[in-house]
PDB file of N, CA and C in Angstrom:
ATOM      1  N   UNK A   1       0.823  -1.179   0.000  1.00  0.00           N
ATOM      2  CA  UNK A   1       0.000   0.000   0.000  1.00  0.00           C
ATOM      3  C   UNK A   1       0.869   1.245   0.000  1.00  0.00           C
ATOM      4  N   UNK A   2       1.870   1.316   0.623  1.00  0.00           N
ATOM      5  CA  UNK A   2       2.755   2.306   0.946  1.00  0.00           C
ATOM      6  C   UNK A   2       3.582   2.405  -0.654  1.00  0.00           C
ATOM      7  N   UNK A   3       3.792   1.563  -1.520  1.00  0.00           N
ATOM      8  CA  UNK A   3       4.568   2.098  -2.680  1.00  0.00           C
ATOM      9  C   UNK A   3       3.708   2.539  -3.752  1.00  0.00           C
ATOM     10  N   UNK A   4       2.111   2.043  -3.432  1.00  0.00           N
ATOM     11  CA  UNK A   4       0.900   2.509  -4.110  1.00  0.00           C
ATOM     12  C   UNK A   4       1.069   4.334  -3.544  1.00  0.00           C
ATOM     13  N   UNK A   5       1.279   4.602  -2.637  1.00  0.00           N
ATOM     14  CA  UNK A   5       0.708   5.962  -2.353  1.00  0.00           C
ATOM     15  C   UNK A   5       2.360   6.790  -2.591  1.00  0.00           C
ATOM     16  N   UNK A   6       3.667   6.150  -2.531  1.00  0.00           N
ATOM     17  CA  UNK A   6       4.695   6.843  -3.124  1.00  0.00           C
ATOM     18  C   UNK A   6       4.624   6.931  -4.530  1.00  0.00           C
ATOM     19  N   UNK A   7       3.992   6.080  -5.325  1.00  0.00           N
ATOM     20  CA  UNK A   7       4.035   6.193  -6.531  1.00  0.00           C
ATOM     21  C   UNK A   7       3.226   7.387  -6.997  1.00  0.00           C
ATOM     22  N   UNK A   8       2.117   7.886  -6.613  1.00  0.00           N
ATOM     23  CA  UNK A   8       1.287   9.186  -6.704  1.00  0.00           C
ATOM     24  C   UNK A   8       1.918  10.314  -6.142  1.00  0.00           C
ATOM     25  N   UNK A   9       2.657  10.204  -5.095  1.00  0.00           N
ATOM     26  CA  UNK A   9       3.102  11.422  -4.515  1.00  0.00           C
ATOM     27  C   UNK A   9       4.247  11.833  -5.275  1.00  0.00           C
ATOM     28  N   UNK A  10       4.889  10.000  -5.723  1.00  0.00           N
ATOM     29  CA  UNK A  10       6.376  11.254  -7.075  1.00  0.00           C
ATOM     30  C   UNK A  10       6.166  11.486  -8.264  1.00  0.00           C
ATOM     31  N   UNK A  11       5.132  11.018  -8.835  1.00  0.00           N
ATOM     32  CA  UNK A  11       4.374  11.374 -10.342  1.00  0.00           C
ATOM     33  C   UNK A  11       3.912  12.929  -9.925  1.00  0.00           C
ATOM     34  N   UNK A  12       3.527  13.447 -10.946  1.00  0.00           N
ATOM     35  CA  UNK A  12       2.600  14.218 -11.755  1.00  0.00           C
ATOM     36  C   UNK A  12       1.805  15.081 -10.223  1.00  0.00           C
ATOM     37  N   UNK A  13       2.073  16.422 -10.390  1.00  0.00           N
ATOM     38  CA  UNK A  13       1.337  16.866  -9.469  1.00  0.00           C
ATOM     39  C   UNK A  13      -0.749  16.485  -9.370  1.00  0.00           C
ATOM     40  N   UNK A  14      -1.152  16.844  -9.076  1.00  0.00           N
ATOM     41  CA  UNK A  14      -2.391  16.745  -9.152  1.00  0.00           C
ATOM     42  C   UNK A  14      -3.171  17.490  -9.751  1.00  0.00           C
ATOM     43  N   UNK A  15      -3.993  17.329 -10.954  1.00  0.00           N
ATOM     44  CA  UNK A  15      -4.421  18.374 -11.727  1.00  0.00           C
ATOM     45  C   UNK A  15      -5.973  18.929 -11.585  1.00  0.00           C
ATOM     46  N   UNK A  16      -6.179  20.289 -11.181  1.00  0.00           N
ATOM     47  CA  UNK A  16      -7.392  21.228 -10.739  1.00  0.00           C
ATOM     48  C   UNK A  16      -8.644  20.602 -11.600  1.00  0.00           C
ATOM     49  N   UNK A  17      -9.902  21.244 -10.927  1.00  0.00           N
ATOM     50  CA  UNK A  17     -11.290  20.658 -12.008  1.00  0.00           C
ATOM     51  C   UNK A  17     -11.135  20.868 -13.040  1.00  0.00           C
ATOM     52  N   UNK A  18     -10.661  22.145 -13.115  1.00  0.00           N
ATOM     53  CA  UNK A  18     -10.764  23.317 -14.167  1.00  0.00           C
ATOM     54  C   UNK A  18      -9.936  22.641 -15.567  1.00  0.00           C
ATOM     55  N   UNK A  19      -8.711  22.028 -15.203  1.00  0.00           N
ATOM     56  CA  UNK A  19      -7.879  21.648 -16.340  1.00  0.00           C
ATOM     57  C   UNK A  19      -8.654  19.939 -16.670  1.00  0.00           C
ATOM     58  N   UNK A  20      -8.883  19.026 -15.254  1.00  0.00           N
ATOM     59  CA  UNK A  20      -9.590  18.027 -15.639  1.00  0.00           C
ATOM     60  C   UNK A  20     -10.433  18.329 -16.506  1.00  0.00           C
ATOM     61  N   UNK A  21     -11.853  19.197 -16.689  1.00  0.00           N
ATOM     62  CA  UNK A  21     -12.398  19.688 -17.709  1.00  0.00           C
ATOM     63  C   UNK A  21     -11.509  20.290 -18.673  1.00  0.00           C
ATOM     64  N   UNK A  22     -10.645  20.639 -19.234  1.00  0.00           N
ATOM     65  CA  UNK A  22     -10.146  21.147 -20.569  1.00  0.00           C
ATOM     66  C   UNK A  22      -9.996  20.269 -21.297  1.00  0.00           C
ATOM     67  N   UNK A  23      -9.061  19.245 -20.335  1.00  0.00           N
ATOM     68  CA  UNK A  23      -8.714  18.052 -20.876  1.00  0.00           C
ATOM     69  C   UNK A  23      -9.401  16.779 -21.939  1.00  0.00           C
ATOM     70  N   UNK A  24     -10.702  16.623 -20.812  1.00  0.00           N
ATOM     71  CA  UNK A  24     -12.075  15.862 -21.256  1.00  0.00           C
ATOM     72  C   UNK A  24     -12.848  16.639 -22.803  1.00  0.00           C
ATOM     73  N   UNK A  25     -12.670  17.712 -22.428  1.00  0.00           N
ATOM     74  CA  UNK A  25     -13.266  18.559 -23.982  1.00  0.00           C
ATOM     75  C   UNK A  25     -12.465  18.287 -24.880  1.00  0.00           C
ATOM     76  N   UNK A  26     -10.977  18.492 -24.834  1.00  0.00           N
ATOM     77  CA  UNK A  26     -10.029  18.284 -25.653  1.00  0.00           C
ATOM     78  C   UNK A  26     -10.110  16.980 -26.206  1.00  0.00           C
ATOM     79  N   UNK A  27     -10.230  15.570 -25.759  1.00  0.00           N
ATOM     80  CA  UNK A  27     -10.984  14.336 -25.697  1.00  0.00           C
ATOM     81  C   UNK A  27     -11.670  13.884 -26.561  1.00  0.00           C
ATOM     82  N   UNK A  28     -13.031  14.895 -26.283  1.00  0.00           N
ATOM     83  CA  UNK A  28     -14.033  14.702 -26.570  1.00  0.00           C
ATOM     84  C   UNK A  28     -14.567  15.404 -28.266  1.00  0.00           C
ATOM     85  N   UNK A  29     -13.541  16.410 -28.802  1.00  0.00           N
ATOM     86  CA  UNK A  29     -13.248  17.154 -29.881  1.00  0.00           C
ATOM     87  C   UNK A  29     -12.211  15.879 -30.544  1.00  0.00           C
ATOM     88  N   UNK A  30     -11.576  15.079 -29.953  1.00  0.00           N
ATOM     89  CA  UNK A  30     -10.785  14.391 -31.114  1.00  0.00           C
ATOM     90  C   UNK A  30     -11.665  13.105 -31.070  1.00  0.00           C
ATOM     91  N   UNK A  31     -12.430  12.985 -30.977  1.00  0.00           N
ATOM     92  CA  UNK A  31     -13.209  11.902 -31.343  1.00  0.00           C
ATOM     93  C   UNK A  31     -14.442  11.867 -32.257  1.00  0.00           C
ATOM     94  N   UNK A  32     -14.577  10.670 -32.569  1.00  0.00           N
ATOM     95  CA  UNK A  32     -15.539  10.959 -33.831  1.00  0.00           C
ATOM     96  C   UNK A  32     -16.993   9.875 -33.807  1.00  0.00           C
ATOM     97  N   UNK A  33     -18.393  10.361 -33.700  1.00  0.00           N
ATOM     98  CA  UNK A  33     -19.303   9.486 -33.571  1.00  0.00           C
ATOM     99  C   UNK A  33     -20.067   9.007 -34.752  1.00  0.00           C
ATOM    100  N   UNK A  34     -20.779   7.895 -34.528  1.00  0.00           N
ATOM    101  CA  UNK A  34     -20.912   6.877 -36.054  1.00  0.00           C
ATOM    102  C   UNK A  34     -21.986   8.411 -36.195  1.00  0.00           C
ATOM    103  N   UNK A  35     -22.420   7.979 -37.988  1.00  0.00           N
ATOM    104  CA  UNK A  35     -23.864   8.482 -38.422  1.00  0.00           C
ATOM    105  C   UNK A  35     -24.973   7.629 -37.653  1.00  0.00           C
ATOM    106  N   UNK A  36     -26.167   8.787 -38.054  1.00  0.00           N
ATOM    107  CA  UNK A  36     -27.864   8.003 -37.783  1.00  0.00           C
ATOM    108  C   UNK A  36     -27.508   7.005 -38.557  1.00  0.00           C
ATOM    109  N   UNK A  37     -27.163   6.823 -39.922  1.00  0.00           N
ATOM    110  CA  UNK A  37     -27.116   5.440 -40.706  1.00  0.00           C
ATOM    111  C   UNK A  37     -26.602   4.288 -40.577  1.00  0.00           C
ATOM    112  N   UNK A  38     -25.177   4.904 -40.108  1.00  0.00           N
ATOM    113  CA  UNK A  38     -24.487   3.783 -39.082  1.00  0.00           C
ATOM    114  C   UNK A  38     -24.753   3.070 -38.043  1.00  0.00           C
ATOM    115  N   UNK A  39     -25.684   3.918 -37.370  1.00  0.00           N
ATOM    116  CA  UNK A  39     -26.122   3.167 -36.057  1.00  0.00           C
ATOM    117  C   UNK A  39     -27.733   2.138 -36.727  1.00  0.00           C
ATOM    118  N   UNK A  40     -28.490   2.903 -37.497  1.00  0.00           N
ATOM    119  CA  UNK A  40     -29.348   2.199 -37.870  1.00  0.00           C
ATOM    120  C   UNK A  40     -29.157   1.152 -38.479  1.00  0.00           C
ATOM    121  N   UNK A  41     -27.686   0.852 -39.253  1.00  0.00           N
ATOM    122  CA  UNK A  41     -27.747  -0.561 -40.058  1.00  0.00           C
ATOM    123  C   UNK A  41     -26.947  -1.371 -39.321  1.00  0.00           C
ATOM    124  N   UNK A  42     -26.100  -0.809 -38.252  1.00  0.00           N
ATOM    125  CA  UNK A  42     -25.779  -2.241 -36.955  1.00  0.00           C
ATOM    126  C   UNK A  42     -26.616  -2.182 -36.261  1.00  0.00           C
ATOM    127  N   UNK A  43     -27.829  -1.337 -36.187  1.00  0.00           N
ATOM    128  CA  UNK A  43     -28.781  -2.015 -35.000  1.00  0.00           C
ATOM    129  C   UNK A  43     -29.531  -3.036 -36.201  1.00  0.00           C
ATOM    130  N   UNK A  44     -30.079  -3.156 -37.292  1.00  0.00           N
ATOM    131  CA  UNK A  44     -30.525  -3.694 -38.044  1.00  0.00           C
ATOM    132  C   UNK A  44     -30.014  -5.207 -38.017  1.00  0.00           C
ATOM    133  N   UNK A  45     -28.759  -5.022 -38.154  1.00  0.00           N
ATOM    134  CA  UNK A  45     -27.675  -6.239 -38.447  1.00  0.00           C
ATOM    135  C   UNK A  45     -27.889  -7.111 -36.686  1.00  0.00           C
ATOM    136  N   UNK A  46     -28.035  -6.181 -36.032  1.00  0.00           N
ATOM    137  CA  UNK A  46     -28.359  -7.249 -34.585  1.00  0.00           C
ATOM    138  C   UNK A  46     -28.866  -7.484 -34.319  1.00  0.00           C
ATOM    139  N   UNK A  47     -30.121  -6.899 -34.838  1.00  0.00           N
ATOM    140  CA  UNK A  47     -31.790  -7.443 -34.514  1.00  0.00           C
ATOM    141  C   UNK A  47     -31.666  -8.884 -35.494  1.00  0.00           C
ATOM    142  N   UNK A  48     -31.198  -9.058 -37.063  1.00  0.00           N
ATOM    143  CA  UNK A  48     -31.245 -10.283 -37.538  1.00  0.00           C
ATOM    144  C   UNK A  48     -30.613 -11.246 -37.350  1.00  0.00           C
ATOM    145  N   UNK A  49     -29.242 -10.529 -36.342  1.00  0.00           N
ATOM    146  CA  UNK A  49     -28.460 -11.938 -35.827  1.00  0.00           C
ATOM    147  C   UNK A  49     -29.425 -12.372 -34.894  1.00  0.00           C
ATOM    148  N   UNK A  50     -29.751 -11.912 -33.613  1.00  0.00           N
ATOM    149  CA  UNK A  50     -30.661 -12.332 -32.636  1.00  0.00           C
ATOM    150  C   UNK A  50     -31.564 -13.181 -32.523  1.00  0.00           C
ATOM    151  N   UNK A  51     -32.551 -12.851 -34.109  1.00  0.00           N
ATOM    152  CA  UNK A  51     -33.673 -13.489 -34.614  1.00  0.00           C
ATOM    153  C   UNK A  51     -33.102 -14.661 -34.714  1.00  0.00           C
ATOM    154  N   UNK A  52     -32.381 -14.838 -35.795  1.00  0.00           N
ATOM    155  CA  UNK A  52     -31.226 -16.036 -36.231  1.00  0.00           C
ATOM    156  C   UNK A  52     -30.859 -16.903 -35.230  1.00  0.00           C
ATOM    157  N   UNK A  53     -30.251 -16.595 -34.301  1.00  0.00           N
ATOM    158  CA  UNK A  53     -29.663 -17.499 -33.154  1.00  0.00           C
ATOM    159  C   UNK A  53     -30.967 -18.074 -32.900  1.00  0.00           C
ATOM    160  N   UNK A  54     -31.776 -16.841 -32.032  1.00  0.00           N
ATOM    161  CA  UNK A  54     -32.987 -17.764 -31.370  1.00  0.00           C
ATOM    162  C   UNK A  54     -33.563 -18.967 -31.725  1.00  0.00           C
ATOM    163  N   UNK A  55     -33.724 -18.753 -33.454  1.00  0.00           N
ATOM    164  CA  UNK A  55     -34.469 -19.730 -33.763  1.00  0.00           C
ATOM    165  C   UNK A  55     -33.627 -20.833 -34.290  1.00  0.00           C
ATOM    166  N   UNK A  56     -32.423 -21.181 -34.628  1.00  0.00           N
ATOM    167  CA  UNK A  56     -31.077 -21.764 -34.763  1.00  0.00           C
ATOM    168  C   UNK A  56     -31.347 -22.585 -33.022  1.00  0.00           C
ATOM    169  N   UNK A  57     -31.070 -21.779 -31.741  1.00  0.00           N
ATOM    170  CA  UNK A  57     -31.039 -22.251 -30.635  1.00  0.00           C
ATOM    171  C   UNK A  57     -32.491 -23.326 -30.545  1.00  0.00           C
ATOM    172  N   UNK A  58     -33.742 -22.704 -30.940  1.00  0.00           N
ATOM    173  CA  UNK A  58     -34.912 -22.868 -30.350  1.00  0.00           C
ATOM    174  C   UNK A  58     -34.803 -24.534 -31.236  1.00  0.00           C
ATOM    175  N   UNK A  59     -34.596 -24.516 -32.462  1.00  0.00           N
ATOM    176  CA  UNK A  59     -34.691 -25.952 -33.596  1.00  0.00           C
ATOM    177  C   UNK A  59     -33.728 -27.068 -33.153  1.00  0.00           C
ATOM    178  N   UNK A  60     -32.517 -26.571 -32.809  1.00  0.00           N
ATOM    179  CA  UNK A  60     -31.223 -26.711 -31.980  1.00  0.00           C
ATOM    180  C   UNK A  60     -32.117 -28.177 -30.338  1.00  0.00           C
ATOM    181  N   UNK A  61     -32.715 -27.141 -29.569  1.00  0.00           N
ATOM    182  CA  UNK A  61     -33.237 -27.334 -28.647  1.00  0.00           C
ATOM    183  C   UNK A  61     -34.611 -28.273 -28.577  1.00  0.00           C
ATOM    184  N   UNK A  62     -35.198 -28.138 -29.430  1.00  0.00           N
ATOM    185  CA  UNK A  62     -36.149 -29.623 -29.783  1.00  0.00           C
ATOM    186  C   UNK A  62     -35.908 -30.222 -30.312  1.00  0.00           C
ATOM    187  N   UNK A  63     -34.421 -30.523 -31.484  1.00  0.00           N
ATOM    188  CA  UNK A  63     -33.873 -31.699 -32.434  1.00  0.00           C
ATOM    189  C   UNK A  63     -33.776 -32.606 -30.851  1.00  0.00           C
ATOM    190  N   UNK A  64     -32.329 -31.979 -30.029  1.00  0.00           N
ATOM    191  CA  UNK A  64     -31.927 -32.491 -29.068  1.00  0.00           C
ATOM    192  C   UNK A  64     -33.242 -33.273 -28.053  1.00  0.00           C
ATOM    193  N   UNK A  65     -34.317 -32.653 -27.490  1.00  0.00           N
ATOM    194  CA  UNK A  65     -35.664 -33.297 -26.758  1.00  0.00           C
ATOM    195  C   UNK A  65     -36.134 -34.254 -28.017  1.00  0.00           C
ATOM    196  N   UNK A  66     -36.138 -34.345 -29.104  1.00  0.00           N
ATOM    197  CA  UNK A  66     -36.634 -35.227 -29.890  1.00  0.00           C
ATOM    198  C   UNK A  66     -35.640 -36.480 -29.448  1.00  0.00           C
ATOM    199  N   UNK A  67     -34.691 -36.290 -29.843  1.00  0.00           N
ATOM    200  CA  UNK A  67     -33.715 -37.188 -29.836  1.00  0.00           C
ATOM    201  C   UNK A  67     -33.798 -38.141 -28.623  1.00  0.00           C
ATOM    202  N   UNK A  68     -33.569 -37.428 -27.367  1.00  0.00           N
ATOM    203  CA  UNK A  68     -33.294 -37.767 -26.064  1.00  0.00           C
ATOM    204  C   UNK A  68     -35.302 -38.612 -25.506  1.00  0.00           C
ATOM    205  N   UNK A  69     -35.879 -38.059 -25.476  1.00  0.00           N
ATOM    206  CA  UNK A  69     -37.695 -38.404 -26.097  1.00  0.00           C
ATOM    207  C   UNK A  69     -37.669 -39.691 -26.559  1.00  0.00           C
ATOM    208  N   UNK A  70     -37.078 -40.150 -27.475  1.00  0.00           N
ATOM    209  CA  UNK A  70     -36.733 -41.005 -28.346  1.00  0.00           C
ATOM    210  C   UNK A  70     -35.877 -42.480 -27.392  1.00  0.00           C
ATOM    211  N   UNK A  71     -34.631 -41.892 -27.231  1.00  0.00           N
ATOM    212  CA  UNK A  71     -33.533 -42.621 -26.894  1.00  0.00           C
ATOM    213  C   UNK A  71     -34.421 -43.037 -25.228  1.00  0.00           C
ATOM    214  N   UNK A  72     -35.324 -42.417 -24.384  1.00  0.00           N
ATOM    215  CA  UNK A  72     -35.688 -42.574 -23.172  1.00  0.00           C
ATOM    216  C   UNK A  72     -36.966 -43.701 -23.113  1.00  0.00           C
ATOM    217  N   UNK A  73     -37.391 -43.892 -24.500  1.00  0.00           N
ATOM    218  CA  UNK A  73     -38.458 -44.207 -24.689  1.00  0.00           C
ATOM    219  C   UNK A  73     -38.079 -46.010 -25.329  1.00  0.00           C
ATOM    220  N   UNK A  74     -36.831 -45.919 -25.973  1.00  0.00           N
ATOM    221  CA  UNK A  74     -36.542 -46.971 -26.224  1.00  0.00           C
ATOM    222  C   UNK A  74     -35.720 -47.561 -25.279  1.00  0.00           C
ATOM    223  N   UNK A  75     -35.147 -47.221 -24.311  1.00  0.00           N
ATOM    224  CA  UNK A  75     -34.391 -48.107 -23.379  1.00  0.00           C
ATOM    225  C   UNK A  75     -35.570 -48.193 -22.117  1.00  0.00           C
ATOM    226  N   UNK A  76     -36.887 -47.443 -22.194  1.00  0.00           N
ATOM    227  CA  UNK A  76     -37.976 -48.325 -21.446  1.00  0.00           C
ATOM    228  C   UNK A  76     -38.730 -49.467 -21.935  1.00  0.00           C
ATOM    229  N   UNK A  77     -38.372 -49.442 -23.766  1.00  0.00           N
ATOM    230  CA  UNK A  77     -39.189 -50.693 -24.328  1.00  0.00           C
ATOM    231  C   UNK A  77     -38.408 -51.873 -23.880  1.00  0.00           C
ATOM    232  N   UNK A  78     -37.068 -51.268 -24.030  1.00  0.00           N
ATOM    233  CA  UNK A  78     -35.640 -52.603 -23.706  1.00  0.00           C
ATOM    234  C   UNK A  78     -35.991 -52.857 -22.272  1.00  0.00           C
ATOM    235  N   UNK A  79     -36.046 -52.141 -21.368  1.00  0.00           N
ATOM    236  CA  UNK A  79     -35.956 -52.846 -19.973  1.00  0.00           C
ATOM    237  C   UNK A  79     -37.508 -53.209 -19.827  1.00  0.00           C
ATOM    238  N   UNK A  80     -38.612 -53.018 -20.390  1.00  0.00           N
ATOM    239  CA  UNK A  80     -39.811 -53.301 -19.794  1.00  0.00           C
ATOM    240  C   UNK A  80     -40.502 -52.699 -18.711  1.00  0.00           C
ATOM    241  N   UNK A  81     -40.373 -51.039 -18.760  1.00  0.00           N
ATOM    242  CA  UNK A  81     -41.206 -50.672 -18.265  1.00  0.00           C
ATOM    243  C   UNK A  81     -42.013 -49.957 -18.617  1.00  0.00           C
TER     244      UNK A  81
END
């Protein structure tokens, strides 16, 4: 803990709100946000993966209960019950 709190005390003085805010603007000016179009055709693109999986998972998920349905049903014909 003690080389945690020397390490702050010999770095970098501590910098005021005032410059913390310059800084964050400065930041926030070199960055760049998608278009409306951009965001509308990856939200598009994730709504059809989603769809996709679900129903991939959901066909996925009753092959498997078919199967197992099946396999539970014939080792009760084999043992007789």
């Amino acid at each position: 803990m003690a080389e945690a709190v020397n390490t702050l005390e010999g770095g970098k003085k501590k910098e005021g709100v005032g410059e913390f805010i310059r800084h964050t603007r400065e930041e926030l000016d070199r960055t760049t946000f998608p278009s409306s179009t951009d965001v509308r055709n990856t939200t598009i693109i994730v709504i059809i993966s989603v769809i996709f999986f679900a129903v991939y998972l959901f066909a996925i998920d009753n092959a498997w209960k078919y199967v197992l349905d099946g396999l539970a049903w014939l080792v009760n014909k084999i043992m007789g019950f």
